[in-house]
N, C-alpha and C. Protein backbone atom coordinates (compact mmCIF):
# COMPACT_ATOMS: atom_id res chain seq x y z
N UNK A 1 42.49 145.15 57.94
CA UNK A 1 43.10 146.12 57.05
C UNK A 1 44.02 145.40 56.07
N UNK A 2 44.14 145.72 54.64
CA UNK A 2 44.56 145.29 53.51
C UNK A 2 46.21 146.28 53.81
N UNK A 3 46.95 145.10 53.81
CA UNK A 3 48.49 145.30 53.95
C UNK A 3 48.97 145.49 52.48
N UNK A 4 49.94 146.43 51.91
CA UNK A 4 50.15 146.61 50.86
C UNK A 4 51.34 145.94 50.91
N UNK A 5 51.59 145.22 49.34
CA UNK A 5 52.56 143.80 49.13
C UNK A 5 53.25 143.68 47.60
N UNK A 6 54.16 143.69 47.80
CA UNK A 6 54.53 143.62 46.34
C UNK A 6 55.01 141.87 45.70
N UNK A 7 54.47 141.52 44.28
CA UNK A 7 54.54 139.96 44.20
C UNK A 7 54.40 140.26 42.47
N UNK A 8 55.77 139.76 41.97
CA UNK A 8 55.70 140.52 40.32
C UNK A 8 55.82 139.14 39.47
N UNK A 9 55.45 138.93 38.50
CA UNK A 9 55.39 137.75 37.77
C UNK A 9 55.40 138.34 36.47
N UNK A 10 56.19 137.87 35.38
CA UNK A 10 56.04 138.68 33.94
C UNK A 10 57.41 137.39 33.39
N UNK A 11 57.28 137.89 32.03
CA UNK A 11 57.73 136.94 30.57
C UNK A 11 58.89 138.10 29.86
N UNK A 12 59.55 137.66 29.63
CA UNK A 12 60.73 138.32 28.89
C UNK A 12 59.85 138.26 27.01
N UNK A 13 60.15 139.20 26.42
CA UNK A 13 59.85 139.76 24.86
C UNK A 13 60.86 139.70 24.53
N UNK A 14 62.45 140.09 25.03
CA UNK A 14 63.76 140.13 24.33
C UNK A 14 64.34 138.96 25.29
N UNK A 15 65.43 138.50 24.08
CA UNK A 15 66.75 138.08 25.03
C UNK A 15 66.09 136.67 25.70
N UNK A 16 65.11 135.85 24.98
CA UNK A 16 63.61 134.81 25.67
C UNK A 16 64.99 133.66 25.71
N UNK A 17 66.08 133.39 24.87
CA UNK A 17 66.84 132.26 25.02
C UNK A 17 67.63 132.32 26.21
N UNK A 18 67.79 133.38 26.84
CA UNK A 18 68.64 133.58 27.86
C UNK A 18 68.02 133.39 29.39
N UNK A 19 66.30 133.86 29.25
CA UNK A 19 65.80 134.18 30.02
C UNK A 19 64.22 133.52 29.81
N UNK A 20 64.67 132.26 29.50
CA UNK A 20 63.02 131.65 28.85
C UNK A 20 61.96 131.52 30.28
N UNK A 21 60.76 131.24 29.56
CA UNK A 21 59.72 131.44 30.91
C UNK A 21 59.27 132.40 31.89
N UNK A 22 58.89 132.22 32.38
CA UNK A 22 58.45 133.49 33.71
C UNK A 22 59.07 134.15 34.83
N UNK A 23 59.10 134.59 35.20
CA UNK A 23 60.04 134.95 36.38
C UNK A 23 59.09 135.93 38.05
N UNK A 24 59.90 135.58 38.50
CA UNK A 24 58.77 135.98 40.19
C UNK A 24 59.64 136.51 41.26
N UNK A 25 59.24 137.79 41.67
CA UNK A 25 59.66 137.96 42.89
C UNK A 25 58.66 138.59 44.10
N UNK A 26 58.72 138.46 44.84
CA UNK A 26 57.81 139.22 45.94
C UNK A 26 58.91 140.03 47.42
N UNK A 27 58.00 140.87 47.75
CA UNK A 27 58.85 141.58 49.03
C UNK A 27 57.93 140.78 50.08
N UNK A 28 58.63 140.95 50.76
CA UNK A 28 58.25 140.48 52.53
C UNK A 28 57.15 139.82 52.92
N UNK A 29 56.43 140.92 52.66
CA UNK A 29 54.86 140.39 52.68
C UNK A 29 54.15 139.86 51.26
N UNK A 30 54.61 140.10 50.75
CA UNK A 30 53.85 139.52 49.36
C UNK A 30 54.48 137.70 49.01
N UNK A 31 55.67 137.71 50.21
CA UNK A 31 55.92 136.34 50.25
C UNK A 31 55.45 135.41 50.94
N UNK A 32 54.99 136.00 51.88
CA UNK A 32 53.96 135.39 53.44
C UNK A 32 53.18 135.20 52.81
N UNK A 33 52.35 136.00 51.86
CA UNK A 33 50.98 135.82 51.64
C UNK A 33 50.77 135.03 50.38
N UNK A 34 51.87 134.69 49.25
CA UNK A 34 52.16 133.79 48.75
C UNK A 34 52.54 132.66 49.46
N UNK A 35 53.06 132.35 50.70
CA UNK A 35 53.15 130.84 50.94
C UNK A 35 51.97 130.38 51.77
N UNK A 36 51.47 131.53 52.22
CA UNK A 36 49.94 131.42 52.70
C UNK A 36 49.38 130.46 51.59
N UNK A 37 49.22 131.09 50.90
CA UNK A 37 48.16 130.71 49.49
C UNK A 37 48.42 129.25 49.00
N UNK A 38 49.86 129.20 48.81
CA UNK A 38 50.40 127.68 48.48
C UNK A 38 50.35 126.73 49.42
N UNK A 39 50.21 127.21 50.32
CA UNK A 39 49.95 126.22 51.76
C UNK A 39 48.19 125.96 51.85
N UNK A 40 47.77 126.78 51.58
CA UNK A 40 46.23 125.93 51.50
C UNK A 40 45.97 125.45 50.23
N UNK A 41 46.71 125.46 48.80
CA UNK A 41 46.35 124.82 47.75
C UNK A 41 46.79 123.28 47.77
N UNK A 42 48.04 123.49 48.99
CA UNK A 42 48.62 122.36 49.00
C UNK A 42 47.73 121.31 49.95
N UNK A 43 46.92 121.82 50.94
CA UNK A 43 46.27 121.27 52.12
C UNK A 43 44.53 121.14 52.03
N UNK A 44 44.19 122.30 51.38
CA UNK A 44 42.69 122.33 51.58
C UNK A 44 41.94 122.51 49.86
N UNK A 45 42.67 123.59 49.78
CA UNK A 45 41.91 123.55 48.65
C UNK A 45 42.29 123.71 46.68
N UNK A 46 41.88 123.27 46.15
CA UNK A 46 42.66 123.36 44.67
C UNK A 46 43.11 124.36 44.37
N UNK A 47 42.29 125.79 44.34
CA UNK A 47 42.39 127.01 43.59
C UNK A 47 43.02 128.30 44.91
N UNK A 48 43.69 129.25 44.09
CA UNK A 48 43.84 130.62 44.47
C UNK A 48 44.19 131.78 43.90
N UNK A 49 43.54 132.83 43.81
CA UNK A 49 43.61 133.80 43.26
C UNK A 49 45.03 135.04 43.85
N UNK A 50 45.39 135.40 42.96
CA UNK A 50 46.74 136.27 43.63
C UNK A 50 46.41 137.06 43.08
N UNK A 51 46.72 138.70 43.79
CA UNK A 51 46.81 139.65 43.08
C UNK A 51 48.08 139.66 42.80
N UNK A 52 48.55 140.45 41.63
CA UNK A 52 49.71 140.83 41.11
C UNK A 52 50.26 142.23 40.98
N UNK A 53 51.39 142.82 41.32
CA UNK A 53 52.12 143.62 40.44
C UNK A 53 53.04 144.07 39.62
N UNK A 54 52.97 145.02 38.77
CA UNK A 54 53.84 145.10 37.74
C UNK A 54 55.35 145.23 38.43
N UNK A 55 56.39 144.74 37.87
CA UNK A 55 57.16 144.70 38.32
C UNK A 55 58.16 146.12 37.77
N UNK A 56 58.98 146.24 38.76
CA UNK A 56 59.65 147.93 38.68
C UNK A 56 60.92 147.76 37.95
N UNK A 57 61.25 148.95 37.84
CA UNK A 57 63.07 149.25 36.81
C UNK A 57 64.03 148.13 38.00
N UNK A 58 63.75 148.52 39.39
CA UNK A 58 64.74 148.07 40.03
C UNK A 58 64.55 146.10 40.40
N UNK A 59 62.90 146.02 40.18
CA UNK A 59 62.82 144.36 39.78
C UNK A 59 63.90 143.52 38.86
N UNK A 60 63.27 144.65 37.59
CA UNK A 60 63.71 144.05 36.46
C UNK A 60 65.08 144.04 36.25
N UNK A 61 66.08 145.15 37.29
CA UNK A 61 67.51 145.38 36.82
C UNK A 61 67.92 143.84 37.90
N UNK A 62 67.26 143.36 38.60
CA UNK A 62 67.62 142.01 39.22
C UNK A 62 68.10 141.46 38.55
N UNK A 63 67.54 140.38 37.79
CA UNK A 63 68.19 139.71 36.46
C UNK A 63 68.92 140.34 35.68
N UNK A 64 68.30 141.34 35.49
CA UNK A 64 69.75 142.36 34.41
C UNK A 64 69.92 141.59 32.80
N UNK A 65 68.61 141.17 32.52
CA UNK A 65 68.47 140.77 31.50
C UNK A 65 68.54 141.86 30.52
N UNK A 66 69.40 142.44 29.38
CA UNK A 66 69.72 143.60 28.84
C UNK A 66 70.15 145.17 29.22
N UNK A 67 70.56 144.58 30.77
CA UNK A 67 70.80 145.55 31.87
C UNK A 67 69.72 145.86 32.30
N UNK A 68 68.42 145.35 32.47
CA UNK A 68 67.15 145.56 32.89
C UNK A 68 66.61 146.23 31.92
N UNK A 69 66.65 146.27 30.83
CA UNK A 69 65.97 147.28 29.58
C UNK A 69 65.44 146.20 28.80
N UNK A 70 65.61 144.61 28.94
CA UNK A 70 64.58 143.84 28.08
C UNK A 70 63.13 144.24 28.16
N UNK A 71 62.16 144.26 27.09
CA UNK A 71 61.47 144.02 27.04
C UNK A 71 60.51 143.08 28.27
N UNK A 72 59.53 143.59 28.57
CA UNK A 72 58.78 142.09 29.33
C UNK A 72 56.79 142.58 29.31
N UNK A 73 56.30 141.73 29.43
CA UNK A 73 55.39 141.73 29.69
C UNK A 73 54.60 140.99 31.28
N UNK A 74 53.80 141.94 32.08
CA UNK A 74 53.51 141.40 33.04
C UNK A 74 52.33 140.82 33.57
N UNK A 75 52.05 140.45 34.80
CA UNK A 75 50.76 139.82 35.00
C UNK A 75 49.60 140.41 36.04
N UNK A 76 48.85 140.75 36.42
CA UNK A 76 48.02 141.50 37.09
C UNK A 76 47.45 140.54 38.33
N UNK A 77 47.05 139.16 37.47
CA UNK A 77 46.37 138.07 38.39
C UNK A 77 46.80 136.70 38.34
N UNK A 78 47.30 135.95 39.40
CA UNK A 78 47.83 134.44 38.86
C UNK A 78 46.84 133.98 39.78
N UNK A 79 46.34 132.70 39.02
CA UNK A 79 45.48 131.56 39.86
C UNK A 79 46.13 130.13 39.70
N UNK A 80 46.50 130.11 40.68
CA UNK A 80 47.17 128.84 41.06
C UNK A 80 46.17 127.65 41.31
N UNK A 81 46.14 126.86 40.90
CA UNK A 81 45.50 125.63 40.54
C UNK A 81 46.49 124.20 40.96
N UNK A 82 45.83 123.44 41.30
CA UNK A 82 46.84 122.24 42.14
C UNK A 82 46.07 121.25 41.11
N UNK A 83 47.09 120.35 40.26
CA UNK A 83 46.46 119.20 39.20
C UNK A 83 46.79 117.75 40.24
N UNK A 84 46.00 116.57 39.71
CA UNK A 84 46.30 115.29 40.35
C UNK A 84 47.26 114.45 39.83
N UNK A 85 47.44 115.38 38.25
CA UNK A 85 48.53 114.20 37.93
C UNK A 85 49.70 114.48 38.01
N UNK A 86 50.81 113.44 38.49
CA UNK A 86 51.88 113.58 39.33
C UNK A 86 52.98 114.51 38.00
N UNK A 87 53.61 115.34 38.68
CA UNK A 87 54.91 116.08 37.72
C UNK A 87 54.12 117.07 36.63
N UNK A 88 53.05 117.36 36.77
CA UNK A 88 52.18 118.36 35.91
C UNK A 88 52.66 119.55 36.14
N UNK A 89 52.96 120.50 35.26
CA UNK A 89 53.24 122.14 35.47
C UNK A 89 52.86 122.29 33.88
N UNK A 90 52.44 123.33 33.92
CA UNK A 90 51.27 124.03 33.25
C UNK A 90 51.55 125.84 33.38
N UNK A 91 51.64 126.43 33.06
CA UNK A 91 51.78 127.92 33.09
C UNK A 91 50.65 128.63 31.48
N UNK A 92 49.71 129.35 31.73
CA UNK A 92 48.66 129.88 30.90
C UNK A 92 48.38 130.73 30.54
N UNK A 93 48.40 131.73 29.65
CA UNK A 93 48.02 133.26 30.10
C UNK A 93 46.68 133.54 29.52
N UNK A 94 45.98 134.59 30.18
CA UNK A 94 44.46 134.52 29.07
C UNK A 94 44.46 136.29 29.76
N UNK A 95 45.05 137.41 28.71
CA UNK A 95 44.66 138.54 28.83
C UNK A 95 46.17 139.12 29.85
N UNK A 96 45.58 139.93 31.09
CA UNK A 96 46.35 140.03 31.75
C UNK A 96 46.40 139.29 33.12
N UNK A 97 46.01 138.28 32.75
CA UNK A 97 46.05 137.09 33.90
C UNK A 97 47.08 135.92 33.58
N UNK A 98 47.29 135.12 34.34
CA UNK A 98 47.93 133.78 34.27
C UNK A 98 47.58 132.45 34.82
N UNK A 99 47.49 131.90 34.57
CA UNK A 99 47.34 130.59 35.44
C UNK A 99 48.43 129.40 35.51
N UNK A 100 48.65 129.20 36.71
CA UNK A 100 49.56 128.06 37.08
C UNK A 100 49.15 127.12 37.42
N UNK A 101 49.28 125.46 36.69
CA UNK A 101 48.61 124.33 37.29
C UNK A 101 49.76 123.76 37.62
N UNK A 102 49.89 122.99 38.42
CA UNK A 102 51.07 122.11 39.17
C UNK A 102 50.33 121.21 40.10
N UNK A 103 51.28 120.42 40.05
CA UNK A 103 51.27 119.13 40.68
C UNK A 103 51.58 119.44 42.51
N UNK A 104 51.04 118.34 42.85
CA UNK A 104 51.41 118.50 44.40
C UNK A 104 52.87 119.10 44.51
N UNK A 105 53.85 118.19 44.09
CA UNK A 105 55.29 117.95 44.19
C UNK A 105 55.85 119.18 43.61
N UNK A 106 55.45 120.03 42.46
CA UNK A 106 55.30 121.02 42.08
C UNK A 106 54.96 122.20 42.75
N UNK A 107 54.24 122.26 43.55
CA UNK A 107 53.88 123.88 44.23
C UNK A 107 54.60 123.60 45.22
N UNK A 108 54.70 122.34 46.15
CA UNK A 108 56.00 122.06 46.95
C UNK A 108 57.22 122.96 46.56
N UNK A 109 57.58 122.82 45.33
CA UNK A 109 58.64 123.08 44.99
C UNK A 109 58.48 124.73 44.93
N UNK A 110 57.73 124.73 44.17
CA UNK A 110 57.44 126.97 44.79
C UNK A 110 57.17 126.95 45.72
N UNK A 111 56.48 126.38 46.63
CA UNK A 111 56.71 126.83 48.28
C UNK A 111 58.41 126.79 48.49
N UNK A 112 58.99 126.67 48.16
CA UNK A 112 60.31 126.34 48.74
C UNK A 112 61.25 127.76 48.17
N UNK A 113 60.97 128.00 46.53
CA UNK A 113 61.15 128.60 45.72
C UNK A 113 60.92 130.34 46.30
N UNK A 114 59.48 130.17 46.99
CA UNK A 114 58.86 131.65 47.61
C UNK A 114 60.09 131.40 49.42
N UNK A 115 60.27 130.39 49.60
CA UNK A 115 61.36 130.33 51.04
C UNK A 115 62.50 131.47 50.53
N UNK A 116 62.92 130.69 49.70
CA UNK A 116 64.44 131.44 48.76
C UNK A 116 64.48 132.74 48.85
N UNK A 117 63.52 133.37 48.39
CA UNK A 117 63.26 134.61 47.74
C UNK A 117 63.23 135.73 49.14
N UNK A 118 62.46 135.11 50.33
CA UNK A 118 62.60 135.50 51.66
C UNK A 118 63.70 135.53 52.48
N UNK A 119 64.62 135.21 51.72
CA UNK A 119 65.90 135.05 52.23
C UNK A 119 67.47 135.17 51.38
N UNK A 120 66.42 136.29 50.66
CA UNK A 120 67.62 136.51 49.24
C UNK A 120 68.72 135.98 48.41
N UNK A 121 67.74 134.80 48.15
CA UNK A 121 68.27 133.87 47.11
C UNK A 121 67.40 133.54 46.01
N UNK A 122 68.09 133.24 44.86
CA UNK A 122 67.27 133.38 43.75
C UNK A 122 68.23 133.15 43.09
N UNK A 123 67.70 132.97 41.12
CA UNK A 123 68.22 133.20 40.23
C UNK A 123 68.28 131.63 39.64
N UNK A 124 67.28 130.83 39.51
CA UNK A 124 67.18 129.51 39.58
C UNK A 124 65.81 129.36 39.35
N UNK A 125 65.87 128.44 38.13
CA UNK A 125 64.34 128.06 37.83
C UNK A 125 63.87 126.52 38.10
N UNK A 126 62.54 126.42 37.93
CA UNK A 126 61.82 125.09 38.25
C UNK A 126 60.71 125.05 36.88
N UNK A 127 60.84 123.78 36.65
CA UNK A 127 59.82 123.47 35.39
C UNK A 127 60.93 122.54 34.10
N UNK A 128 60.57 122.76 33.02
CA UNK A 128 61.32 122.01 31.80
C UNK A 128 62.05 122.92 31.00
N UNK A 129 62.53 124.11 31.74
CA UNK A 129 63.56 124.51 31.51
C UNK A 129 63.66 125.24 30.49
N UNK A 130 62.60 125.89 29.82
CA UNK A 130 62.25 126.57 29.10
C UNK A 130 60.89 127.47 29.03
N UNK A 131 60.14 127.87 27.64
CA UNK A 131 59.17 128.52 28.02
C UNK A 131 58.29 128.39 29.07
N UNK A 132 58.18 126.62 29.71
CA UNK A 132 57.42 126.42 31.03
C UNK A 132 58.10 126.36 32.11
N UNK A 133 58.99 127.93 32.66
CA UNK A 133 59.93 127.45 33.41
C UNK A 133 59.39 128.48 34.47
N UNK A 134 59.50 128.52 35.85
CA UNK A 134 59.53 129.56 36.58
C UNK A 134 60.57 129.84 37.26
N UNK A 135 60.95 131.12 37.39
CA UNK A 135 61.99 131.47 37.68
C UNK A 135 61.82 132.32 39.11
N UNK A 136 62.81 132.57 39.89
CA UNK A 136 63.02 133.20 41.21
C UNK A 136 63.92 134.18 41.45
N UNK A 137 63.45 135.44 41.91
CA UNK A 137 64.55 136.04 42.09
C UNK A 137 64.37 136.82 43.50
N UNK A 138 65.12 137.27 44.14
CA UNK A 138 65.41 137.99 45.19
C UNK A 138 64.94 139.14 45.14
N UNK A 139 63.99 139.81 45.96
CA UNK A 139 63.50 141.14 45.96
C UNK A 139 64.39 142.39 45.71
N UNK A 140 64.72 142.95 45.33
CA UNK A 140 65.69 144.27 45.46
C UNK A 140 65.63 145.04 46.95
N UNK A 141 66.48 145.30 47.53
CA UNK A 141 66.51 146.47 48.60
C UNK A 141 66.14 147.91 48.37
């Protein structure tokens, strides 16, 4: 039986200097099943498909980027992709999908990133610190 999971990924439209790059949160299970996923991209196999959802008023008032009234656009599907060359991150969009390529050392680092988030911490990004940045935040209660 298909466990229902929430796992939100989306881009700020307003306010992008404050809040550059992507941003991610998941509840409970949508974090298990994200480190699931990163744990076999990291071990077995290159690719994985995520479902996504749109993220809610009370996601978005997390960051509180314009008091949660920025603008954003979100993602439906991320496929995570594992590259060979060392320190690679890559973030893609084609439609309402995304793709993430990263480096070993890299999804390491979102495995750690999806730890955080399971334990309500957040608010801290990984990448070059701008439009290729991913960001973390803490699920809402």
């Amino acid at each position: 039986m298909d466990r229902k999971h929430t796992i939100a990924l989306w881009r700020y439209l307003d306010n992008e200097r404050n809040y550059p790059g992507y941003h991610l949160t998941a509840d409970e299970f949508g974090c298990q099943l994200l480190k699931d996923q990163i744990s076999s991209v990291l071990d077995r196999r290159p690719v994985a498909e995520i479902a996504l959802s749109p993220p809610t008023q009370a996601i978005l008032n997390v960051p509180a980027n314009r008091r949660g009234e920025a603008r954003c656009i979100y993602f439906s599907g991320l496929l995570l992709r594992r590259s060979d060359v060392a320190s690679k991150f890559r973030i893609t969009e084609s439609g309402s999908s995304c793709q993430l390529l990263g480096s070993q050392e890299f999804i390491a680092q979102m495995h750690t990133g999806i730890e955080d988030i399971c334990h309500g911490r957040g608010d801290y990004s990984i990448g070059d610190k701008n439009a290729q940045s991913l960001w973390f935040w803490w699920f809402p209660s």
